[in-house]
C-alpha atoms as a PDB file:
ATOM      1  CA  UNK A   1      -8.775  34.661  21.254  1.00  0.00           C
ATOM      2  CA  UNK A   2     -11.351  33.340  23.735  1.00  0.00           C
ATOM      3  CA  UNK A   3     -13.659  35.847  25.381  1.00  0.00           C
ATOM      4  CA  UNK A   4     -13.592  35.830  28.845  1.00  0.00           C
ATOM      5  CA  UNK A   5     -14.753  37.450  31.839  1.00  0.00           C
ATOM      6  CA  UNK A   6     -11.042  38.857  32.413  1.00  0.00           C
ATOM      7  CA  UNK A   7     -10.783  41.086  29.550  1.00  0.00           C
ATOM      8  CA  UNK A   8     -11.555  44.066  30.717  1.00  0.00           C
ATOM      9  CA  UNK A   9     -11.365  46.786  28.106  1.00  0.00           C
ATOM     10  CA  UNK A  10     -10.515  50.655  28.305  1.00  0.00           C
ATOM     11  CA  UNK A  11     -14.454  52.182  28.512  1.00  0.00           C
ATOM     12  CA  UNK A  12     -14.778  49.978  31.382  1.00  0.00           C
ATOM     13  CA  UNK A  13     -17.522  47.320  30.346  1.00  0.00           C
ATOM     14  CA  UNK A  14     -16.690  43.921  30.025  1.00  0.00           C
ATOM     15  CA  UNK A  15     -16.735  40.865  27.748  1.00  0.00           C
ATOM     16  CA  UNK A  16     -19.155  38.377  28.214  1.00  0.00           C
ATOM     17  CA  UNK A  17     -18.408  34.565  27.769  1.00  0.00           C
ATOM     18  CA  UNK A  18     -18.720  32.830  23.964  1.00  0.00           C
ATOM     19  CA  UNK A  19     -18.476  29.596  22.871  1.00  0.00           C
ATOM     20  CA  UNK A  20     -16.694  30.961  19.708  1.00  0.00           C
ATOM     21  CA  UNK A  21     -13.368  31.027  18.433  1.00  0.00           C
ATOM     22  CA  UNK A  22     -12.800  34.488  16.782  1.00  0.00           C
ATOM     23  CA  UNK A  23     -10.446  33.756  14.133  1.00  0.00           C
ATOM     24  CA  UNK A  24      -8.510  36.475  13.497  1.00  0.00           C
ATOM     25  CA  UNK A  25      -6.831  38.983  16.386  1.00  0.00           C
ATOM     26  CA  UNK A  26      -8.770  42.126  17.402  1.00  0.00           C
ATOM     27  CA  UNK A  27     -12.242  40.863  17.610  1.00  0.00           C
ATOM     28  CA  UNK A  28     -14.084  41.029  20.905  1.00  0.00           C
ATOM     29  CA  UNK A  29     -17.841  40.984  22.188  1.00  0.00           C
ATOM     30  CA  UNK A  30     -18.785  43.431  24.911  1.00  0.00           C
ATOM     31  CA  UNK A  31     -22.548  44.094  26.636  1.00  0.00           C
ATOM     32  CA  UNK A  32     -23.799  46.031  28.658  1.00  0.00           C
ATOM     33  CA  UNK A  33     -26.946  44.476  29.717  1.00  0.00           C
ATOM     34  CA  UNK A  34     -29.818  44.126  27.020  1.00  0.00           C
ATOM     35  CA  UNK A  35     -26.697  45.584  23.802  1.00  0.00           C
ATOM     36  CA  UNK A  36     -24.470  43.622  22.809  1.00  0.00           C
ATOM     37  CA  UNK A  37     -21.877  45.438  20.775  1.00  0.00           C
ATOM     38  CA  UNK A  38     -19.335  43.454  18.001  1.00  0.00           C
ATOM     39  CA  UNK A  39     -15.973  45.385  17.332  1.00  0.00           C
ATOM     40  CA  UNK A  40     -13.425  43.848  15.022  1.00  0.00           C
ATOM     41  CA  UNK A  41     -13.777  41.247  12.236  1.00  0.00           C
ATOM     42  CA  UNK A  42     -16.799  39.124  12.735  1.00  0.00           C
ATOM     43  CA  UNK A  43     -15.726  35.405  11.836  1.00  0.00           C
ATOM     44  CA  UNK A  44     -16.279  32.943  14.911  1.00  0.00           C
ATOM     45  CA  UNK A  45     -16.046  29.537  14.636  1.00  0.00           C
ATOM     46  CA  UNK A  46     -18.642  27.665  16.715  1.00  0.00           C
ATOM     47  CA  UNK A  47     -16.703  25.504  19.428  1.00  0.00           C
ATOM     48  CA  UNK A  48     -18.566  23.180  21.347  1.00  0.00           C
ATOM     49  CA  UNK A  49     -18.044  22.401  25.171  1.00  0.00           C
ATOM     50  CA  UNK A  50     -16.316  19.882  26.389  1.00  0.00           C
ATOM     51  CA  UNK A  51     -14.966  18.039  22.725  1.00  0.00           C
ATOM     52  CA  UNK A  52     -13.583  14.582  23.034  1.00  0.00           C
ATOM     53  CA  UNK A  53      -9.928  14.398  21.455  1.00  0.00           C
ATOM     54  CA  UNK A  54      -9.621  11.334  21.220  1.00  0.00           C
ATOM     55  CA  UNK A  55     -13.571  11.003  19.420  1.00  0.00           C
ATOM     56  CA  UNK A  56     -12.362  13.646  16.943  1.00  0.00           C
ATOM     57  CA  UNK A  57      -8.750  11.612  16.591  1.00  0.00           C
ATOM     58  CA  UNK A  58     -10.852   8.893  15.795  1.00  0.00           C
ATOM     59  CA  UNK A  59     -13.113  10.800  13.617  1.00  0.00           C
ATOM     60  CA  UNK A  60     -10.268  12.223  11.507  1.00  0.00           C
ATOM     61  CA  UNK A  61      -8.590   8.385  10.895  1.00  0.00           C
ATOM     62  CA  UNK A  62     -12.234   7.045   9.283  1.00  0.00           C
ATOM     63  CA  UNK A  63     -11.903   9.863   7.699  1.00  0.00           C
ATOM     64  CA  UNK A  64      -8.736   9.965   6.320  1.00  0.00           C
ATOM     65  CA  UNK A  65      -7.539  13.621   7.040  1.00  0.00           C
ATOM     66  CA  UNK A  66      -5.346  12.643  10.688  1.00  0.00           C
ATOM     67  CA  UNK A  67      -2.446  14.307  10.361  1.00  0.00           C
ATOM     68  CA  UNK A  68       0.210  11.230  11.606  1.00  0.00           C
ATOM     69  CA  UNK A  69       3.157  13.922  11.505  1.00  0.00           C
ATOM     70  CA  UNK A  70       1.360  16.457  13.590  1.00  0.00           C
ATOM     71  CA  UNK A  71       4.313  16.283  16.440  1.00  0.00           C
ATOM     72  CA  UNK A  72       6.406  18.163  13.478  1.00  0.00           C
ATOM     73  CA  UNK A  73       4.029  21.126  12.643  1.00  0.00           C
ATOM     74  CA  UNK A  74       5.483  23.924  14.664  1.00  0.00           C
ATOM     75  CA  UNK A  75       3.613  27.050  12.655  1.00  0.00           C
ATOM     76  CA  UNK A  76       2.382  29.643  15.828  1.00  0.00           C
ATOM     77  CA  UNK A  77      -1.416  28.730  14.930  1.00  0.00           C
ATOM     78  CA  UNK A  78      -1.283  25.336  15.731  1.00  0.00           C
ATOM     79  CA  UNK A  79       0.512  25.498  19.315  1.00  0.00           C
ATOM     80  CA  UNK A  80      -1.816  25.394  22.077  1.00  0.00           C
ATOM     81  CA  UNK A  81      -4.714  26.129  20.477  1.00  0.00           C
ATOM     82  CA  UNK A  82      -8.655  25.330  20.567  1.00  0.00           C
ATOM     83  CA  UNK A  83      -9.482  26.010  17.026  1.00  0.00           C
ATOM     84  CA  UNK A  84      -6.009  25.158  15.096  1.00  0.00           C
ATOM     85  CA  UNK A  85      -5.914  21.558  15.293  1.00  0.00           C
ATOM     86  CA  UNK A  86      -2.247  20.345  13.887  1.00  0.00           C
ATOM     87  CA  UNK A  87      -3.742  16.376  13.751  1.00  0.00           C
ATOM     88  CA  UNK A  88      -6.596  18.136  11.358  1.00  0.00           C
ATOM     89  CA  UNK A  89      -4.763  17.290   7.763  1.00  0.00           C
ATOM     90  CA  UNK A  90      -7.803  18.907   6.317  1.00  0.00           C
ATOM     91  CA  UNK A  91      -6.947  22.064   8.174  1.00  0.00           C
ATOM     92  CA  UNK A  92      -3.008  21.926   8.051  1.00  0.00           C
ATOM     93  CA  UNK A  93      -3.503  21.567   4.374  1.00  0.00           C
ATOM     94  CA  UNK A  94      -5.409  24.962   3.706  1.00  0.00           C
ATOM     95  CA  UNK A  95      -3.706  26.822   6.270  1.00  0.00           C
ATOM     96  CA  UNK A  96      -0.509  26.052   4.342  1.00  0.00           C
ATOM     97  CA  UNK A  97      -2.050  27.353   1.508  1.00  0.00           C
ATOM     98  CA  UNK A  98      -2.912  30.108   3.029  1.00  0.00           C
ATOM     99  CA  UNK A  99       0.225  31.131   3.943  1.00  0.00           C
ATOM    100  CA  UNK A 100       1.624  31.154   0.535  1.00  0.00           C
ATOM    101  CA  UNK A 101      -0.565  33.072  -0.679  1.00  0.00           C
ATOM    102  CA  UNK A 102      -1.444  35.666   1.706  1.00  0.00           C
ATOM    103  CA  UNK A 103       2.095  35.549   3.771  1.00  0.00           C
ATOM    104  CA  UNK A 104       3.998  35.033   0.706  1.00  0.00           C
ATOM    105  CA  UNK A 105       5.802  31.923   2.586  1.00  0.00           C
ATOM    106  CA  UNK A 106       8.003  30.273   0.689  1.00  0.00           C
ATOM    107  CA  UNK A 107       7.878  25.822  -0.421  1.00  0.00           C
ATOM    108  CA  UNK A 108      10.744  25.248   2.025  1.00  0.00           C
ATOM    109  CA  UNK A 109       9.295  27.868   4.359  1.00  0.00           C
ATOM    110  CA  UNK A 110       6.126  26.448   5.155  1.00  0.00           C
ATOM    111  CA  UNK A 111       7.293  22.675   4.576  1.00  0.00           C
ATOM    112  CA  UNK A 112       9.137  23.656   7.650  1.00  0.00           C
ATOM    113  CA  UNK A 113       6.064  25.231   9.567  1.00  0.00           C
ATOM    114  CA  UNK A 114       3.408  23.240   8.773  1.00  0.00           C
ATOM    115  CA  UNK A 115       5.273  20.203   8.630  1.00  0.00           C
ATOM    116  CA  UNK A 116       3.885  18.600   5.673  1.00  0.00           C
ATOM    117  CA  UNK A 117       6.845  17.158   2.881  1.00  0.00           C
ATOM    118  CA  UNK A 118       6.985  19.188  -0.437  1.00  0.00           C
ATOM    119  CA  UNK A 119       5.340  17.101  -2.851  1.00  0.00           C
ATOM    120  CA  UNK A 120       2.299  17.134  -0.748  1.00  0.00           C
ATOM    121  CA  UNK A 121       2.373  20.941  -0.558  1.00  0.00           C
ATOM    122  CA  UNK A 122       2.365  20.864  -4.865  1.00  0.00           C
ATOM    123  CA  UNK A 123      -0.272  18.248  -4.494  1.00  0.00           C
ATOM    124  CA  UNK A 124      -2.567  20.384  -2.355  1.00  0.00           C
ATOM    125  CA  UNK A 125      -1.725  23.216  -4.664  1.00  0.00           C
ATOM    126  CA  UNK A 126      -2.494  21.436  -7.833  1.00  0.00           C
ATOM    127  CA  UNK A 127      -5.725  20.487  -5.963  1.00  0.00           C
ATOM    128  CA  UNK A 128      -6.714  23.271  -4.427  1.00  0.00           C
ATOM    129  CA  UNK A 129      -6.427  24.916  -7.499  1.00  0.00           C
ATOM    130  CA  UNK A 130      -8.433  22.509  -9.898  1.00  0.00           C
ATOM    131  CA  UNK A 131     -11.288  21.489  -7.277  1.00  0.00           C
ATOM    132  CA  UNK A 132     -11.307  23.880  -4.785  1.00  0.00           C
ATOM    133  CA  UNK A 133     -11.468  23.112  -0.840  1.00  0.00           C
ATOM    134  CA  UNK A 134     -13.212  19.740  -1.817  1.00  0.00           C
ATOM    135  CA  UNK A 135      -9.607  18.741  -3.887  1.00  0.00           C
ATOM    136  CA  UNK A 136      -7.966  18.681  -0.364  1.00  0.00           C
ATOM    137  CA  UNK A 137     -10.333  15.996   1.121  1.00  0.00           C
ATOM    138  CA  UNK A 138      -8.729  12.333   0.587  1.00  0.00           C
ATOM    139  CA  UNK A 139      -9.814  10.844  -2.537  1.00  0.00           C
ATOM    140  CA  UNK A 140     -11.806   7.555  -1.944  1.00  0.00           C
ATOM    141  CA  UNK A 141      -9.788   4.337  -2.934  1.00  0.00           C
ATOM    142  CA  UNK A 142     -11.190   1.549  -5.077  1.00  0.00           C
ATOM    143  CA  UNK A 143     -10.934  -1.656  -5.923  1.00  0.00           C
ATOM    144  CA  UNK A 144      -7.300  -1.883  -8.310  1.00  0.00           C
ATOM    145  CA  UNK A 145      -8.458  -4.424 -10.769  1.00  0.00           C
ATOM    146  CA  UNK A 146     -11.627  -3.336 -12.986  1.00  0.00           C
ATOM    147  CA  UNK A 147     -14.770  -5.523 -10.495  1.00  0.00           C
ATOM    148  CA  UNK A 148     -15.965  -6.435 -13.756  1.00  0.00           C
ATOM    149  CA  UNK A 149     -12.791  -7.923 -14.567  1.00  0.00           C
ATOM    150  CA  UNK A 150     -13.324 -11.265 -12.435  1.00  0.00           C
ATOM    151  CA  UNK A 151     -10.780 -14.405 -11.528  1.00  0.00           C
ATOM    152  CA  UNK A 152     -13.256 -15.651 -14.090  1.00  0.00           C
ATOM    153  CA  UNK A 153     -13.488 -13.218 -16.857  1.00  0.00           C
ATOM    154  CA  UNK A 154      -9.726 -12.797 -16.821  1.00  0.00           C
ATOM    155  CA  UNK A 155      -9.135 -16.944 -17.483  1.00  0.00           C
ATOM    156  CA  UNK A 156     -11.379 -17.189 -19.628  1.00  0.00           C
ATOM    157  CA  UNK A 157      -9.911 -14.032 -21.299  1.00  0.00           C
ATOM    158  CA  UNK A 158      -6.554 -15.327 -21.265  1.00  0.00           C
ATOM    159  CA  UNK A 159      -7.495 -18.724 -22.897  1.00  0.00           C
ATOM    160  CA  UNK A 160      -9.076 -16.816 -25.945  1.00  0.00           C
ATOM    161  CA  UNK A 161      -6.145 -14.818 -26.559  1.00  0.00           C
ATOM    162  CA  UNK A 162      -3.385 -17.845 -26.292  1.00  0.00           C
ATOM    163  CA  UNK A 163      -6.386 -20.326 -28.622  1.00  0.00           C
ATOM    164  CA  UNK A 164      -7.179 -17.173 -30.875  1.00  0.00           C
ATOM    165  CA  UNK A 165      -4.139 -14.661 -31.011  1.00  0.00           C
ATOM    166  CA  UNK A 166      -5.180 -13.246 -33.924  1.00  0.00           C
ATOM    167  CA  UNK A 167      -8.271 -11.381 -32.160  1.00  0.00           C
ATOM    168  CA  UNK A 168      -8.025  -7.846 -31.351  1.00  0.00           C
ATOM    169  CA  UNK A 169      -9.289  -5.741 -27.967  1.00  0.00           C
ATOM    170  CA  UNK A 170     -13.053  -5.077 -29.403  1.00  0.00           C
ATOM    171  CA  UNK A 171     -13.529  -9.248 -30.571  1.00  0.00           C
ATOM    172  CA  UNK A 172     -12.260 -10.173 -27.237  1.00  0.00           C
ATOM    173  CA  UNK A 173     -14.566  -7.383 -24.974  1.00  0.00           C
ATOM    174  CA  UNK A 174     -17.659  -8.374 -27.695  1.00  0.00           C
ATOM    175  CA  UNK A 175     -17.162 -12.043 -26.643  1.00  0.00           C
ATOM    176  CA  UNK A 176     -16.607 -11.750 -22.537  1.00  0.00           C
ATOM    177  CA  UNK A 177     -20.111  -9.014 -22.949  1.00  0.00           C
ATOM    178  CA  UNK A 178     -21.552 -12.105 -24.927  1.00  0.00           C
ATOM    179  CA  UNK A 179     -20.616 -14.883 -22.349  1.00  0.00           C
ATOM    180  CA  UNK A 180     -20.593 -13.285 -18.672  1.00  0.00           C
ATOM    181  CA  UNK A 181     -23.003 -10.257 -19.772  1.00  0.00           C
ATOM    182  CA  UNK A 182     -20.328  -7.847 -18.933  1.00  0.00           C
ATOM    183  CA  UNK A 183     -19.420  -4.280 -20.308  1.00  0.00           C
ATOM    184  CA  UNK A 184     -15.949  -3.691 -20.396  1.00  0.00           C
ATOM    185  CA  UNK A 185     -13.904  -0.876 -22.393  1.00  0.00           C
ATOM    186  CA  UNK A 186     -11.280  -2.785 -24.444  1.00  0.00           C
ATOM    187  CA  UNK A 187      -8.729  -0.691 -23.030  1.00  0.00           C
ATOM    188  CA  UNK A 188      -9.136  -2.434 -20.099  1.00  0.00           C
ATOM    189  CA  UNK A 189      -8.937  -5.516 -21.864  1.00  0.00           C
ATOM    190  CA  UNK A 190      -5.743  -4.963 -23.491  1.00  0.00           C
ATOM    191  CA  UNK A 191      -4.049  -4.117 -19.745  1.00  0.00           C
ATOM    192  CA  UNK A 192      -5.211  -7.287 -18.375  1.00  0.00           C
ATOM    193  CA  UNK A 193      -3.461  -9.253 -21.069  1.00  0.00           C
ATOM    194  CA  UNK A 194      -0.421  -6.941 -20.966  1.00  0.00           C
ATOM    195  CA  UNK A 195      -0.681  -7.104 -17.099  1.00  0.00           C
ATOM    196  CA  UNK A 196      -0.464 -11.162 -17.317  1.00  0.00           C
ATOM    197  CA  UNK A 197       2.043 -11.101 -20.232  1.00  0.00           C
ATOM    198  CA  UNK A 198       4.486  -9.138 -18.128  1.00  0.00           C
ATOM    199  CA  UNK A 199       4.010 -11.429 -15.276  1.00  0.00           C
ATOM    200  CA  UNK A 200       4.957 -14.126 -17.240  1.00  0.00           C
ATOM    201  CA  UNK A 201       8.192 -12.954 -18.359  1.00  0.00           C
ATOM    202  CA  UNK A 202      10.797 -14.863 -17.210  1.00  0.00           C
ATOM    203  CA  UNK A 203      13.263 -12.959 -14.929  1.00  0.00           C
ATOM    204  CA  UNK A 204      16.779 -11.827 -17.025  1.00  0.00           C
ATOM    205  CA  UNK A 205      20.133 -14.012 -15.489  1.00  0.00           C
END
């Protein structure tokens, strides 16, 4: 709840306005002039005037955590709310979380609430559970092939192996750290030749 000038509570005094989101029901801020009195649960949530949604839709895309399947998330928390923010995939995440551990929701039941698929609720789980809140923030994506592993490296690479077959992973990583001044496990050597040799398969009748 938001406090408000409206609430108006049995012992007759009444709330003052906050800028804070109290997070869980029963919590309200009274005064009476120079007191201020906090009954309830103290967590608030510091909302700031006058936010920007489409800034913070923005926000959440660079980041990575927009929610593209918010229109499907149809849990109580996230309808018409100032705090519960169903585009926040951050957010949705835990609070789906949340739910099946302290509500005891079922897979199906909060796929169906929250709106995120199944395999993304194990994969928050399986997060969540190795790496805490920061195993639920996107994970950064980089480059596929090793950038060590350049157009050149990998000719040259492929022209020792078809001149000198009979050289193994470490002979072929001592020789490209010998030529290009490059360090490169020989694991990844071995893929890249793999990688090319299945390429060059030709394709079954």
């Amino acid at each position: 709840m938001k406090l408000n000038r409206d609430y108006k509570p049995a012992h007759g005094r009444t709330s003052i306005i906050c800028p804070y989101y109290c997070d869980y029901g029963g919590v309200f801020a009274l005064t009476d002039g120079a007191s201020v009195a906090v009954c309830g649960i103290n967590t608030f949530t510091f909302m700031p005037p006058n936010s920007d949604p489409e800034a913070k839709r923005r926000a959440l895309q660079a980041s990575g955590t927009f929610n593209p399947r918010h229109a499907q998330v149809r849990h109580a928390l996230f309808q018409k709310s100032d705090f519960f923010d169903p585009q926040d995939l951050l957010q949705l995440k835990y609070e789906t979380l949340r739910a099946l551990k302290a509500a005891d929701y079922s897979i199906a039941q909060a796929a169906g609430e929250f709106g995120l698929s199944r395999p993304t609720i194990y994969q928050a789980q399986s997060q969540f559970q190795a790496r805490g809140l920061e195993g639920l923030l996107p994970h950064k994506r980089g480059p596929k092939n090793p950038h060590k592993l350049t157009a050149e490296v990998r000719q040259h690479l492929q022209e020792l192996a078809v001149a000198e077959p009979e050289l193994g992973a470490h002979e072929l990583t001592r020789r490209l750290r010998q030529r290009f001044k490059v360090k490169l496990h020989p694991r990844t050597v071995e893929k890249a030749l793999n990688s090319k040799a299945k390429r060059g398969r030709p394709t079954p009748p």
